[in-house]
C-alpha atoms as a PDB file:
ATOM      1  CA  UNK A   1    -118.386  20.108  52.096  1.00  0.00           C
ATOM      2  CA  UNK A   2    -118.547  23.568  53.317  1.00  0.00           C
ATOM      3  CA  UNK A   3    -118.372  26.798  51.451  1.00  0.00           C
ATOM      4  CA  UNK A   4    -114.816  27.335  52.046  1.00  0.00           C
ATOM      5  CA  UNK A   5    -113.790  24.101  50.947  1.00  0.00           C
ATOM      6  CA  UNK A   6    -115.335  24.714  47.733  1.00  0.00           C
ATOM      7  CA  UNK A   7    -114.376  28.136  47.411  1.00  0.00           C
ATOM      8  CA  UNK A   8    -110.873  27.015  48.062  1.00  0.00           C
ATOM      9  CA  UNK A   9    -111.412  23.746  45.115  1.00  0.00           C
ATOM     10  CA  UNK A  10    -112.643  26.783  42.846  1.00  0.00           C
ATOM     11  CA  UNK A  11    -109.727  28.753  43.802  1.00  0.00           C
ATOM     12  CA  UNK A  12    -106.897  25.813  43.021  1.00  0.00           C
ATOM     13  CA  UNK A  13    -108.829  24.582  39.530  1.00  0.00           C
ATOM     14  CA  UNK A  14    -108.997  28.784  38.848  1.00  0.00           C
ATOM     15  CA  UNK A  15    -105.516  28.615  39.685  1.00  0.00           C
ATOM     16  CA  UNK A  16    -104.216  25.739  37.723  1.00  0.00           C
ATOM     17  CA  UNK A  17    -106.885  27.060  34.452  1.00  0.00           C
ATOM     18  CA  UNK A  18    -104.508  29.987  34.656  1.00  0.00           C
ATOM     19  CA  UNK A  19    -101.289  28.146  35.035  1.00  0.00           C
ATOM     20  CA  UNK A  20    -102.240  25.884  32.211  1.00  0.00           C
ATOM     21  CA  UNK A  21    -102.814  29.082  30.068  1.00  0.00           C
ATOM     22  CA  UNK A  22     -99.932  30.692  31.029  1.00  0.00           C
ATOM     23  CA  UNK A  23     -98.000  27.672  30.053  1.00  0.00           C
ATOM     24  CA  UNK A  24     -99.742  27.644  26.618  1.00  0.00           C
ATOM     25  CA  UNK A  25     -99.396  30.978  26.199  1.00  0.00           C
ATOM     26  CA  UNK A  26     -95.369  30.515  26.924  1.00  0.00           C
ATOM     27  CA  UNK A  27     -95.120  27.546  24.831  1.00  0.00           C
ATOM     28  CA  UNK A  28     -97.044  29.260  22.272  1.00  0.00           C
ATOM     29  CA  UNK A  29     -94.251  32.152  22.381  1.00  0.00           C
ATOM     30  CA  UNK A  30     -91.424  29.732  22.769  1.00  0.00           C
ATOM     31  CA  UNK A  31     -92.522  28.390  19.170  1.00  0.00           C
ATOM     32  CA  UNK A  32     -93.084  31.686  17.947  1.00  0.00           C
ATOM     33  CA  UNK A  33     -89.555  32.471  19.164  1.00  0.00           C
ATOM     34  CA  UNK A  34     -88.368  29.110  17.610  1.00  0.00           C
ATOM     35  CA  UNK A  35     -89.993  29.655  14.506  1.00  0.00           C
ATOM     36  CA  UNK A  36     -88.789  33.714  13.824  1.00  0.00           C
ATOM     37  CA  UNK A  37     -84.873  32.219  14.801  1.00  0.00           C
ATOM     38  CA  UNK A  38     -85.246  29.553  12.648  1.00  0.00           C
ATOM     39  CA  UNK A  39     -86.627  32.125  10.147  1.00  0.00           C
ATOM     40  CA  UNK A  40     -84.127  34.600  10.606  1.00  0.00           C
ATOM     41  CA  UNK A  41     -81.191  32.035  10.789  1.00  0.00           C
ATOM     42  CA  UNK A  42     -82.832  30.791   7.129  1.00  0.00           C
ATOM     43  CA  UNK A  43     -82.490  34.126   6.118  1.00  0.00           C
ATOM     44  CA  UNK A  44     -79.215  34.773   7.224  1.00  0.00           C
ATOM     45  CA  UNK A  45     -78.310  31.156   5.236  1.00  0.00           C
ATOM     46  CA  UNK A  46     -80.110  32.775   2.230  1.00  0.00           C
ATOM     47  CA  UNK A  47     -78.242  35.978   2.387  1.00  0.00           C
ATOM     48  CA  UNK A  48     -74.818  34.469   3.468  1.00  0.00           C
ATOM     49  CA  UNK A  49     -75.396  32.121   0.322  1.00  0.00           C
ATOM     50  CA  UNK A  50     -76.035  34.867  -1.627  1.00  0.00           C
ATOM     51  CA  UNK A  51     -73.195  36.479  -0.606  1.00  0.00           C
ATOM     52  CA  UNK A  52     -71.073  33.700  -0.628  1.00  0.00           C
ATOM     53  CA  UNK A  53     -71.748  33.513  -4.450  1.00  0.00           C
ATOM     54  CA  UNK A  54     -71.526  37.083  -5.088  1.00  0.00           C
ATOM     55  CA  UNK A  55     -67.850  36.671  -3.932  1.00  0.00           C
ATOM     56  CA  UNK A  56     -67.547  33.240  -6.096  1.00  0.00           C
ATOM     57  CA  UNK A  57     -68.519  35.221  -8.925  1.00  0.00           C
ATOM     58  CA  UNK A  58     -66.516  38.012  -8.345  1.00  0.00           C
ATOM     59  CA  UNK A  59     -63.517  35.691  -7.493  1.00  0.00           C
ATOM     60  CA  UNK A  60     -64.244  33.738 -11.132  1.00  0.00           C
ATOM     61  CA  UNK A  61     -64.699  37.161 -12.940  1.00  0.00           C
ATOM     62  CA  UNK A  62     -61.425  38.339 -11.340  1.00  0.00           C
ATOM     63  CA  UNK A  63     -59.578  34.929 -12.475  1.00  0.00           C
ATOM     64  CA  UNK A  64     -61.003  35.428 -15.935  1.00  0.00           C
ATOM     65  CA  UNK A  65     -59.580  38.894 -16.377  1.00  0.00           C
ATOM     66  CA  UNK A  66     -56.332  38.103 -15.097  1.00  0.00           C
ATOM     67  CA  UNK A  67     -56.366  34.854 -17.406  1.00  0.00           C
ATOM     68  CA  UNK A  68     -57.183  37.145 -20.126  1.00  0.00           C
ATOM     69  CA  UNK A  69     -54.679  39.631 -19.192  1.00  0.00           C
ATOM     70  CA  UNK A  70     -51.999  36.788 -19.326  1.00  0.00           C
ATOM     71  CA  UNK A  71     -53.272  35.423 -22.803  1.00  0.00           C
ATOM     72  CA  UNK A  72     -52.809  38.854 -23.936  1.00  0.00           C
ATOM     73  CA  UNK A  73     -49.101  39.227 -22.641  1.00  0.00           C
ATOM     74  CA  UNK A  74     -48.014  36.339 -23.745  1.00  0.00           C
ATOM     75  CA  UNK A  75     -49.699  37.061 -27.243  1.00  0.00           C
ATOM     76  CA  UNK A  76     -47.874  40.221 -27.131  1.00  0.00           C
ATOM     77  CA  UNK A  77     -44.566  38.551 -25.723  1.00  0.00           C
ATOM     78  CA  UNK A  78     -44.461  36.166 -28.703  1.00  0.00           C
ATOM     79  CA  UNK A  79     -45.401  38.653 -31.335  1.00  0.00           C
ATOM     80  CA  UNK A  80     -42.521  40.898 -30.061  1.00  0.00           C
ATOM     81  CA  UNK A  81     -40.291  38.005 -30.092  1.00  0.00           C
ATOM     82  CA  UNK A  82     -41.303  36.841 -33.529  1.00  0.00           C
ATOM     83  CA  UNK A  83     -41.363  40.951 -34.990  1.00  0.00           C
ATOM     84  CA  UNK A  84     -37.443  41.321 -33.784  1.00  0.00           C
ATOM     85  CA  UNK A  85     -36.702  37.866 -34.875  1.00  0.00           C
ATOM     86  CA  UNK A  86     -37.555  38.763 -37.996  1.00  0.00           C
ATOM     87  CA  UNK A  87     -36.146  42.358 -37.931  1.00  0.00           C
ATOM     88  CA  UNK A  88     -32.897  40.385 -36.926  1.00  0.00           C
ATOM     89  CA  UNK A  89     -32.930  37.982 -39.704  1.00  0.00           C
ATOM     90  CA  UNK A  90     -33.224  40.940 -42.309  1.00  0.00           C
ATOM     91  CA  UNK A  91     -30.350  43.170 -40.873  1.00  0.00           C
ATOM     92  CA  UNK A  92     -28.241  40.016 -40.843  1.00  0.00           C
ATOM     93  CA  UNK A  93     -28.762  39.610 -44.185  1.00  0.00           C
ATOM     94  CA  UNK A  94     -30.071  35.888 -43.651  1.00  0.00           C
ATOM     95  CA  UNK A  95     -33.070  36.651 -45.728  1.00  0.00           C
ATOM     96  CA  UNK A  96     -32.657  38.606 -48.549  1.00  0.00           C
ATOM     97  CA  UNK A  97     -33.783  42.356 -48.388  1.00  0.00           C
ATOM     98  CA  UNK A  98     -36.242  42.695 -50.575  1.00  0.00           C
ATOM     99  CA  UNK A  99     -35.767  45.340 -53.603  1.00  0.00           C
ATOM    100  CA  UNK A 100     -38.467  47.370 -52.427  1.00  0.00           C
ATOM    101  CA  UNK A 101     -40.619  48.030 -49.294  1.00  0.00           C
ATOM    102  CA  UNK A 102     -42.696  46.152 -47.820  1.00  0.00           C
ATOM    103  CA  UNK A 103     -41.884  43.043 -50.219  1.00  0.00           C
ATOM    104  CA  UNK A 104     -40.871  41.466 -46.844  1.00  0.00           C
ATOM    105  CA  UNK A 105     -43.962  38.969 -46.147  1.00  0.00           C
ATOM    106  CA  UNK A 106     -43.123  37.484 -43.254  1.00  0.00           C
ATOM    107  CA  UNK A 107     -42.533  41.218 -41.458  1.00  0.00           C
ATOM    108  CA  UNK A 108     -45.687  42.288 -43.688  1.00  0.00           C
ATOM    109  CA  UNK A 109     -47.846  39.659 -41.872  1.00  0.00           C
ATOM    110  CA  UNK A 110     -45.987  40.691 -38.708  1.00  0.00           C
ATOM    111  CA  UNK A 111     -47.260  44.380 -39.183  1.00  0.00           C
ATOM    112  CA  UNK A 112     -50.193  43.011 -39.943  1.00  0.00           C
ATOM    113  CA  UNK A 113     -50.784  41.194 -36.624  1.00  0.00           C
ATOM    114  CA  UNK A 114     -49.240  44.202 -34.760  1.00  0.00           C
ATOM    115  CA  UNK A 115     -52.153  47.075 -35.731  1.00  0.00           C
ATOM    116  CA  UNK A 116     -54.327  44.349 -33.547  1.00  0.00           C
ATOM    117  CA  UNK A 117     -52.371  43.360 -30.376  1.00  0.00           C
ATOM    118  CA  UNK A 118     -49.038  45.810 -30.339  1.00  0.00           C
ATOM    119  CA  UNK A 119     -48.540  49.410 -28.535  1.00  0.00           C
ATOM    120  CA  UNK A 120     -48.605  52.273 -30.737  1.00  0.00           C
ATOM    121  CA  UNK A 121     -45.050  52.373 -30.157  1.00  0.00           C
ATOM    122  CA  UNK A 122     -43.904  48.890 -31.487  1.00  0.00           C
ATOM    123  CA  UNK A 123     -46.276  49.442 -34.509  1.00  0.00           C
ATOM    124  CA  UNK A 124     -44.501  52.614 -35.428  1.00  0.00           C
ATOM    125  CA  UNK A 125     -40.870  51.245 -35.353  1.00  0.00           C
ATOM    126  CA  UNK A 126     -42.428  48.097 -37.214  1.00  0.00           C
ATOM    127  CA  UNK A 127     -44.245  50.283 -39.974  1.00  0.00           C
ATOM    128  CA  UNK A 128     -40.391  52.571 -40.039  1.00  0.00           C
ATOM    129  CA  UNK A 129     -38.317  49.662 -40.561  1.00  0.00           C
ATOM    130  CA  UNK A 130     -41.069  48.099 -43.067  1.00  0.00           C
ATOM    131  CA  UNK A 131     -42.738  50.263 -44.830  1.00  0.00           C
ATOM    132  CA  UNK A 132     -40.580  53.587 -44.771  1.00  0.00           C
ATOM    133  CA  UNK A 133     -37.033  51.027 -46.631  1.00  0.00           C
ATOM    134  CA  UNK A 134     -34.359  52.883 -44.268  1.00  0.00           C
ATOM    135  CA  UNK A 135     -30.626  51.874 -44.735  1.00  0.00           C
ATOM    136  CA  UNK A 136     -28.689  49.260 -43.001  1.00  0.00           C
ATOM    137  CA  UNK A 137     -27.877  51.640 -40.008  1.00  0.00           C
ATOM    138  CA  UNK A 138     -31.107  53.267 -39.729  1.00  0.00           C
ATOM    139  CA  UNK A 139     -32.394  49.776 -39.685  1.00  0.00           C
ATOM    140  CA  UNK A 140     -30.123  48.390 -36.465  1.00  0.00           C
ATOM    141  CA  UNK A 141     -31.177  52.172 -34.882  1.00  0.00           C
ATOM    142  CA  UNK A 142     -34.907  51.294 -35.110  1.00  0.00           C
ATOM    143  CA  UNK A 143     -34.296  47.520 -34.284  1.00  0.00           C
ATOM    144  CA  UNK A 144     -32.362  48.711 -30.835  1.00  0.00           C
ATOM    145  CA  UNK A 145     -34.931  51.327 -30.115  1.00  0.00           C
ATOM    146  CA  UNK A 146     -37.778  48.388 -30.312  1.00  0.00           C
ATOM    147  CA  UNK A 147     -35.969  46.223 -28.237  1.00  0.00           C
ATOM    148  CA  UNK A 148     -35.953  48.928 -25.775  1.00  0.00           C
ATOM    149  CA  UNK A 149     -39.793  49.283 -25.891  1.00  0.00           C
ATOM    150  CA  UNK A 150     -40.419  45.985 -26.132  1.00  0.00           C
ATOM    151  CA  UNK A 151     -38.546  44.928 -22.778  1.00  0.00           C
ATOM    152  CA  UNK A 152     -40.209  48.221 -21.511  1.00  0.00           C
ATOM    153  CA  UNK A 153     -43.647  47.313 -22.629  1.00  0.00           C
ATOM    154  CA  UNK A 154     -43.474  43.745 -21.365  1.00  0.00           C
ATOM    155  CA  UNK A 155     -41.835  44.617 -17.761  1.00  0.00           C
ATOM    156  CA  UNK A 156     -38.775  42.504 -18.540  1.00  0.00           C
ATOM    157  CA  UNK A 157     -35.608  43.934 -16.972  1.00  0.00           C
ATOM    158  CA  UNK A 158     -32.508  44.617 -19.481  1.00  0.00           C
ATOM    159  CA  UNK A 159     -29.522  42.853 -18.838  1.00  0.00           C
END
């Protein structure tokens, strides 16, 4: 073998030692690359998760406080409806009025309830036609006027 023929074998194994490395090298930074996308896409799971159920939560805590809100009206709703049942009853003379303010325990207990779930509003005509003993007129007055807030108050539309 001559010196060129060598030179050229040294040349060709130089040249595939390089090749080989180069191909290392790339595979090396094709798993690198691999790895940080399948790091990043993990990450981007994690924080889509996360934010997935930070809107669950939300979307639960907003469902509560509507629930809430609905227990409430309908608390309210059949509180008014018992209060001007009862304010009905009295001006109709179905139960007897009682000789003296606020002898009445049914719109006592009503009252009662009222201070906790009722507008300022309903518990001042309720406390009026209770506790202040008007007459039969003043009574129907305060009895309209409570409907009024009442339908008001609740949203429902008068007829």
């Amino acid at each position: 073998m001559d010196w060129i023929s060598v030179a050229g074998l040294a040349v060709a194994a130089f040249a595939l030692l390089i090749q080989w490395r180069s191909h290392r090298r790339a595979m090396d930074a094709q798993a690198a690359g691999n790895r940080m996308a399948l790091e990043a896409q993990a990450t981007e799971s994690r924080d889509g998760r996360r934010h997935a159920e930070a809107l669950a939560r939300a979307d639960r805590e907003h469902a509560l406080a509507l629930a809430r809100e609905d227990r409430l009206w309908a608390r309210r709703a059949d509180l008014y409806t018992s209060i001007l049942e009862a304010m009905r009853r009295r001006i109709e003379g179905r139960e007897p009025s009682p000789p003296a303010p606020p002898d009445d325990p049914r719109l006592t207990s009503l009252a009662t309830q009222a201070h906790v779930l009722a507008s300022g509003q309903v518990q001042e005509c309720l406390n009026e036609f209770v506790y202040d003993g008007p007459d039969h007129e003043r009574q129907v007055d305060i009895w309209d006027d409570l409907q009024h807030v009442v339908h008001r108050e609740l949203g429902i539309p008068r007829d």
